[in-house]
N, C-alpha and C. Protein backbone atom coordinates (compact mmCIF):
# COMPACT_ATOMS: atom_id res chain seq x y z
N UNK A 1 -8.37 4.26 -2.71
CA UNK A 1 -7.00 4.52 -2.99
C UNK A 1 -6.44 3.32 -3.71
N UNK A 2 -5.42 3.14 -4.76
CA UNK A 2 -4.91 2.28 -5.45
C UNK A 2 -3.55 2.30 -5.57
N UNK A 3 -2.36 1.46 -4.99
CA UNK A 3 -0.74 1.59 -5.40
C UNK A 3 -0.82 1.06 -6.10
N UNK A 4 -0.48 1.42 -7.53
CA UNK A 4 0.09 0.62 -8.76
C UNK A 4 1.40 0.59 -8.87
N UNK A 5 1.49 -1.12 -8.82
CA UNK A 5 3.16 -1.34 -8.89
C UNK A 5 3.55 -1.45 -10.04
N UNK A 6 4.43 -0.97 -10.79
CA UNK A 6 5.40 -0.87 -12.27
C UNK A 6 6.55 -1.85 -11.87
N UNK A 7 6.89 -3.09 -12.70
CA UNK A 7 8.18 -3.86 -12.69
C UNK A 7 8.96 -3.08 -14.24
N UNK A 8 10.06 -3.14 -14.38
CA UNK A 8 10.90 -2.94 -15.65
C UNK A 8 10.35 -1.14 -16.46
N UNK A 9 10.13 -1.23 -17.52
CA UNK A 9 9.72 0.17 -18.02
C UNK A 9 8.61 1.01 -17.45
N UNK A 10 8.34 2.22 -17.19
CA UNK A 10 7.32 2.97 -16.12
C UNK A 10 5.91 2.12 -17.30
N UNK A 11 5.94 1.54 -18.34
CA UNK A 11 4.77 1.87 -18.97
C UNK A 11 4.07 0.26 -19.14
N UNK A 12 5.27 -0.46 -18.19
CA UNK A 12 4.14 -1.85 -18.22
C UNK A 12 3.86 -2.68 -16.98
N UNK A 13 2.86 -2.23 -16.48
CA UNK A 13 2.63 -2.62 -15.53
C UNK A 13 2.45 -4.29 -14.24
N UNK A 14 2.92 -4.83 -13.33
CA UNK A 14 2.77 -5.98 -13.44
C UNK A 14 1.83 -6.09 -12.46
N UNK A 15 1.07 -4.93 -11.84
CA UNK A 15 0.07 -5.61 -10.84
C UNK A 15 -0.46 -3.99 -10.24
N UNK A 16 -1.74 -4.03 -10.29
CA UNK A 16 -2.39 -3.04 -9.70
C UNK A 16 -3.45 -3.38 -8.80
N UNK A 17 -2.96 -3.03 -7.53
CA UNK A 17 -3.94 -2.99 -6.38
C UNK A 17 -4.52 -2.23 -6.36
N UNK A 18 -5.97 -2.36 -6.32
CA UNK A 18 -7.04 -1.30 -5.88
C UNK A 18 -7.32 -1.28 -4.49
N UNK A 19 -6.45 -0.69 -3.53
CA UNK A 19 -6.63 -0.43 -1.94
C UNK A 19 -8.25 0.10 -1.34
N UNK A 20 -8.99 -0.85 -0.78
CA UNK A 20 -10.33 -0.14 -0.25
C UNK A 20 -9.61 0.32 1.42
N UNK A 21 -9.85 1.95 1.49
CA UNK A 21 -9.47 2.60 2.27
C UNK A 21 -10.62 2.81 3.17
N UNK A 22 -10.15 2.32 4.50
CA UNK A 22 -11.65 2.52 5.67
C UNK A 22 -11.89 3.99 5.50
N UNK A 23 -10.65 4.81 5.54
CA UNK A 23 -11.27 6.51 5.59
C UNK A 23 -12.07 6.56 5.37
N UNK A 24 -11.78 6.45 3.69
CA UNK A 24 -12.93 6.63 2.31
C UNK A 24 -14.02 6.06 2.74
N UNK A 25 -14.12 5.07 2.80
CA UNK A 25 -15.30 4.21 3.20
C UNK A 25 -16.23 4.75 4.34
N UNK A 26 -15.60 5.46 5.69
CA UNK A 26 -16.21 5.61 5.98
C UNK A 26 -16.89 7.08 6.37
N UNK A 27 -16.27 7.94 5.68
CA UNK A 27 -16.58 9.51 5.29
C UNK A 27 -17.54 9.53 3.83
N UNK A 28 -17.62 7.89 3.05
CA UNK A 28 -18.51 8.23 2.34
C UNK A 28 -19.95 7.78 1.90
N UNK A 29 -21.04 8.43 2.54
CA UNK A 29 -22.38 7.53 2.57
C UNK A 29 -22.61 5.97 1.03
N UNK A 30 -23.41 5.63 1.55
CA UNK A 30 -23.82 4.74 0.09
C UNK A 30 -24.65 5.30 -0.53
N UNK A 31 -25.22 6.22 -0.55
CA UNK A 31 -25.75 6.98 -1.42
C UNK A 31 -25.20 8.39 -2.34
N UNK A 32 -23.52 8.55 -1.75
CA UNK A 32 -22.91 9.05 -2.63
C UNK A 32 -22.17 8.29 -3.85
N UNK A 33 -22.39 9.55 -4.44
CA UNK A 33 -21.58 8.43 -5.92
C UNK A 33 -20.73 8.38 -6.06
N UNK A 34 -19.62 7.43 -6.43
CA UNK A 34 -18.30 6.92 -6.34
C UNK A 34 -17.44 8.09 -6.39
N UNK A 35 -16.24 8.12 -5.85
CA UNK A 35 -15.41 9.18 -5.72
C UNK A 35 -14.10 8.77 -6.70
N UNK A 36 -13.55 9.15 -7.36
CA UNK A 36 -11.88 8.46 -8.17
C UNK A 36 -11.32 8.71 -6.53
N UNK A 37 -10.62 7.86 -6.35
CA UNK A 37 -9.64 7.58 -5.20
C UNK A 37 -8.08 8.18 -5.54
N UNK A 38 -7.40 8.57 -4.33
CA UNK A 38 -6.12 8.73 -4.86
C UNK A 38 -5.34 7.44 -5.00
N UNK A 39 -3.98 7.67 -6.00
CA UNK A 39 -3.29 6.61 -6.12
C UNK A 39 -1.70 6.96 -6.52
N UNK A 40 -0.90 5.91 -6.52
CA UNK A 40 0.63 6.23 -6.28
C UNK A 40 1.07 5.21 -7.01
N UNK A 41 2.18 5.51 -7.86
CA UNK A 41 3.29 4.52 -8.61
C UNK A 41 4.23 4.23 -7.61
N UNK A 42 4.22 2.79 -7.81
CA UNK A 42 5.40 2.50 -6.96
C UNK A 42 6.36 1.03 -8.05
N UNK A 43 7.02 1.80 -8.74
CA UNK A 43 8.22 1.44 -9.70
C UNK A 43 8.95 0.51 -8.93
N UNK A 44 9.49 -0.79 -9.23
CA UNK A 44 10.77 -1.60 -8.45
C UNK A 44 11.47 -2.20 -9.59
N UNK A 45 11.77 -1.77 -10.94
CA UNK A 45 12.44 -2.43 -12.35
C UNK A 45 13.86 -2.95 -11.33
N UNK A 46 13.95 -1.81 -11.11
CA UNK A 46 15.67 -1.71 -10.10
C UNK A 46 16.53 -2.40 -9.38
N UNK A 47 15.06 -2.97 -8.63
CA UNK A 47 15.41 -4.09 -7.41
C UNK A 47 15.15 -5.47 -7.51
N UNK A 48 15.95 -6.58 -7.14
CA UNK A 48 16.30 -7.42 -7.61
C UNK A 48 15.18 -8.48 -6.02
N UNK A 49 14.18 -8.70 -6.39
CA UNK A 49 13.22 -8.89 -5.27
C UNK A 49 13.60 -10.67 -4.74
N UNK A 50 14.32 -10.70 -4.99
CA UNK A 50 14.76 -12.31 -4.74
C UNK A 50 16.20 -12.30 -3.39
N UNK A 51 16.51 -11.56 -3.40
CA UNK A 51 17.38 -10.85 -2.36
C UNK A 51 16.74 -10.05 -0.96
N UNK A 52 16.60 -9.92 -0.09
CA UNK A 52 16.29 -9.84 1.29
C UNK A 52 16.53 -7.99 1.13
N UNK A 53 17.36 -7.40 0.42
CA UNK A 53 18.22 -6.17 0.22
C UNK A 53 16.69 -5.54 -0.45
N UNK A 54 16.72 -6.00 -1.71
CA UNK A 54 15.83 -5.86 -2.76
C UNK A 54 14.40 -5.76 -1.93
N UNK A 55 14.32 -6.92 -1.21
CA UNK A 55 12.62 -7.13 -0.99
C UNK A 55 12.33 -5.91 0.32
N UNK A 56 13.03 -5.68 0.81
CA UNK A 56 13.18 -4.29 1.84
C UNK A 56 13.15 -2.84 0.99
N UNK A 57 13.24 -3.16 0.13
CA UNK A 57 13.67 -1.72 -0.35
C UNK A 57 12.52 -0.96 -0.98
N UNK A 58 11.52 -2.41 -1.92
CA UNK A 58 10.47 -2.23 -2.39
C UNK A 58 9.36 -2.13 -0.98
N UNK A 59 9.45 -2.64 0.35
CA UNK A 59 8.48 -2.57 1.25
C UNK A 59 8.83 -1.40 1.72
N UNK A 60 9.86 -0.61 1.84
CA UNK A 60 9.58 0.46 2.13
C UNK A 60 8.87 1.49 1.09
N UNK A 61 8.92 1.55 0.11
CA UNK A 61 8.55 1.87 -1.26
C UNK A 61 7.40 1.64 -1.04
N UNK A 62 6.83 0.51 -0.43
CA UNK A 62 5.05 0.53 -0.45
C UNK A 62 4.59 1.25 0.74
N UNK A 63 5.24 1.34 1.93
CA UNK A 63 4.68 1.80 3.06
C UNK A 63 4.76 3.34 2.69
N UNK A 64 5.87 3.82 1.86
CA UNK A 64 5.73 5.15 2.07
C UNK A 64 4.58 5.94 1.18
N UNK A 65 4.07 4.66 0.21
CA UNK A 65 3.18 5.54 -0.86
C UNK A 65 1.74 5.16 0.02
N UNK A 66 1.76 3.89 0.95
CA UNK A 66 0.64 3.85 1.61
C UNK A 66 0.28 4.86 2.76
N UNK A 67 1.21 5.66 3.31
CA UNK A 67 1.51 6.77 3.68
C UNK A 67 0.62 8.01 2.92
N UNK A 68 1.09 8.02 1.88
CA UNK A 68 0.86 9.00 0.80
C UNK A 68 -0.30 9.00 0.10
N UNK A 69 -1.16 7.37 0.17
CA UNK A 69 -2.23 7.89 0.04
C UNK A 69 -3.18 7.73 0.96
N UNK A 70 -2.92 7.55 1.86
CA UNK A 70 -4.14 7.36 3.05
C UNK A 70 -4.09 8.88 3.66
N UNK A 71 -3.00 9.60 3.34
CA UNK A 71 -3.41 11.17 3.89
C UNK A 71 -3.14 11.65 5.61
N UNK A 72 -3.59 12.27 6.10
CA UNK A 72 -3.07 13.00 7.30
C UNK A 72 -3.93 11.92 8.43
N UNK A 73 -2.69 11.53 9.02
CA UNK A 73 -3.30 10.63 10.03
C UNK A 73 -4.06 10.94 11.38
N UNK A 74 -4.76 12.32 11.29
CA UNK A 74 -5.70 12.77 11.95
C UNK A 74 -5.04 13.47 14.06
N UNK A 75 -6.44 13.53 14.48
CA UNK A 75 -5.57 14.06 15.64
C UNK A 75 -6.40 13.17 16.74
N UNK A 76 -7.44 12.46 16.41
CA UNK A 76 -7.90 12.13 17.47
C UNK A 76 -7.86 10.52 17.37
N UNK A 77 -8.04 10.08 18.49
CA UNK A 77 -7.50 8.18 18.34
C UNK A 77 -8.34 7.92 17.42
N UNK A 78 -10.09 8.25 16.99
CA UNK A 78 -10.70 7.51 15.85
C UNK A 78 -10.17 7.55 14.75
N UNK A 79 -9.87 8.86 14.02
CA UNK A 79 -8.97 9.56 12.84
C UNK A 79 -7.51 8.26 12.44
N UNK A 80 -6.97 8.10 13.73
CA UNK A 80 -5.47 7.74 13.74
C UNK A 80 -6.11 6.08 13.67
N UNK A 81 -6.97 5.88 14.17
CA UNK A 81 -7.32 4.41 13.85
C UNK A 81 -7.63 4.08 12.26
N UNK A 82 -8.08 4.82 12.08
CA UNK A 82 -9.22 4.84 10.48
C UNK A 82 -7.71 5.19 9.52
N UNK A 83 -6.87 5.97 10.23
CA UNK A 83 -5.42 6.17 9.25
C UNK A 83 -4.94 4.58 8.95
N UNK A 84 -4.47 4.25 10.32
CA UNK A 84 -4.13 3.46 10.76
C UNK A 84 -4.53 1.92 10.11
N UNK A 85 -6.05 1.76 9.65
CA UNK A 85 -6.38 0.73 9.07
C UNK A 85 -6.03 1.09 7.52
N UNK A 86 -6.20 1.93 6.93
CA UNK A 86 -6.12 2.27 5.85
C UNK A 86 -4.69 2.17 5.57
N UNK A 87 -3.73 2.24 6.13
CA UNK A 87 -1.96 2.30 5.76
C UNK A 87 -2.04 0.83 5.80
N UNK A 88 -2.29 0.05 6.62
CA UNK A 88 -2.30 -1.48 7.00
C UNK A 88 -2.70 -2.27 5.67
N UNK A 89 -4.06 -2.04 5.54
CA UNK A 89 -4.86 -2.84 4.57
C UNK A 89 -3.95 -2.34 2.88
N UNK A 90 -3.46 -1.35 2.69
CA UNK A 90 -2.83 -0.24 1.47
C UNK A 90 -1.68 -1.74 1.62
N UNK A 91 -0.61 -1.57 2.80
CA UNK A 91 0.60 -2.59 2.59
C UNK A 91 -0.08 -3.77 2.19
N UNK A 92 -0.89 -3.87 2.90
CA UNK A 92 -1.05 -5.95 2.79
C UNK A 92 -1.54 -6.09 1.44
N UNK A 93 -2.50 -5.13 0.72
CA UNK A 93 -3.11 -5.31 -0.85
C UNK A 93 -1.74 -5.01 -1.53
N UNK A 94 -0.97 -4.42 -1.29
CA UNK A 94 -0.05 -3.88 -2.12
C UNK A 94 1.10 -5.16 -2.41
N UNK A 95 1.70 -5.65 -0.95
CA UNK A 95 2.29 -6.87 -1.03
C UNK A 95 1.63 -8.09 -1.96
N UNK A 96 0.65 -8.54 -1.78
CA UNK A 96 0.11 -9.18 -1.83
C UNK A 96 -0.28 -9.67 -3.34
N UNK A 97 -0.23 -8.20 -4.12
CA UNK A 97 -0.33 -8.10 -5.66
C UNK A 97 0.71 -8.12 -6.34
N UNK A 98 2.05 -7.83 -5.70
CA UNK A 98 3.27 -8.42 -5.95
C UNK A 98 3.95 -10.04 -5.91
N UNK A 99 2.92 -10.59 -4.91
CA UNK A 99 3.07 -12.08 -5.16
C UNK A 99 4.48 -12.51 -5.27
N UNK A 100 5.65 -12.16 -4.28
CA UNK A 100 7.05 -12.20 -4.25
C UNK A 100 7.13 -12.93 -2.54
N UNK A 101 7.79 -13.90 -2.98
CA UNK A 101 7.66 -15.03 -1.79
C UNK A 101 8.76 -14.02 -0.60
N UNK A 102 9.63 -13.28 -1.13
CA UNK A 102 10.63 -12.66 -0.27
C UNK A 102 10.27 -11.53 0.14
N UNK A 103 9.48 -10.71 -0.61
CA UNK A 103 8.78 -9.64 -0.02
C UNK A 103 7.76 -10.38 0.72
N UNK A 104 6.56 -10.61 1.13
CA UNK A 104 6.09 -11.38 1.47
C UNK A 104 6.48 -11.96 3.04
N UNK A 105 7.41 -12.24 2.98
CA UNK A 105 8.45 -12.77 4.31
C UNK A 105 8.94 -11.23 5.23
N UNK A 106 9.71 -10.53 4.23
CA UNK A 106 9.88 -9.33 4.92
C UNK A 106 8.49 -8.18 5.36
N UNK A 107 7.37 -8.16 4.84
CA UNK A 107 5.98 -7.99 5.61
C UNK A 107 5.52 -8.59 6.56
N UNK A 108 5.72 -10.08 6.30
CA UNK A 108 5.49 -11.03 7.70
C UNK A 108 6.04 -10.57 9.06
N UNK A 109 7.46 -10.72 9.26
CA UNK A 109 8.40 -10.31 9.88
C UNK A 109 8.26 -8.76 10.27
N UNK A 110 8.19 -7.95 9.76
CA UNK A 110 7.94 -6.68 10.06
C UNK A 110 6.55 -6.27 10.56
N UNK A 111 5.18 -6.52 10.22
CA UNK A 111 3.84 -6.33 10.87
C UNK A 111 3.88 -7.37 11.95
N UNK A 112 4.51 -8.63 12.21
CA UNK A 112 4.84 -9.15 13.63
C UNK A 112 5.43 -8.38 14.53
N UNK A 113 6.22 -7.90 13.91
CA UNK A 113 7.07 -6.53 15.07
C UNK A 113 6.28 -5.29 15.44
N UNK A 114 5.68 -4.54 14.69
CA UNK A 114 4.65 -3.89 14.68
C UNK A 114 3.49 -4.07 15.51
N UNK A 115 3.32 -5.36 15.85
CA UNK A 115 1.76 -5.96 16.49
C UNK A 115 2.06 -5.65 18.23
């Protein structure tokens, strides 16, 4: 799975994470051949990421597409675990490729609460 983040016009991109999703990973042998992964735009031209307002607005913006591509979070605790790592690892690559000291802080702060 991959969130590609768009800053300013949809058509120039400033950072694309390629999310390795445990699902995927682990529904798919090594002897199958690579699968295209799903993936999600997640646009922030809008938001002004230097502001606490801004840097919230885009983390929700990532959680919900990490949501969106990690898929149905299953019914049984392994399923919901394997969701579960895959939404996790999706935010932290996703933050992380944004390289925004204030987003960054508001992930900190929020997966501490979470824990």
């Amino acid at each position: 799975m991959e969130i590609k983040l768009l800053q300013g016009s949809p058509f120039r991109s400033l950072a694309l994470a390629s999310l390795a999703c445990l699902l995927t990973a682990a529904s798919a042998g090594a002897s199958q051949p690579a699968r295209e992964v799903p993936s999600v735009t997640v646009s922030y031209g809008d938001l002004n990421l230097s502001t606490t307002e801004g840097a919230n607005a885009l983390y929700q913006r990532i959680r919900l597409a990490a949501d969106s591509v990690c898929g149905y979070q299953g019914r049984t605790l392994l399923e919901r675990q394997l969701w579960m790592s895959c939404f996790n690892e999706a935010v932290e690559r996703a933050v992380g490729a944004v390289g925004n000291p204030t987003l960054t802080s508001v992930h900190a702060r929020t997966s501490r609460r979470s824990v």
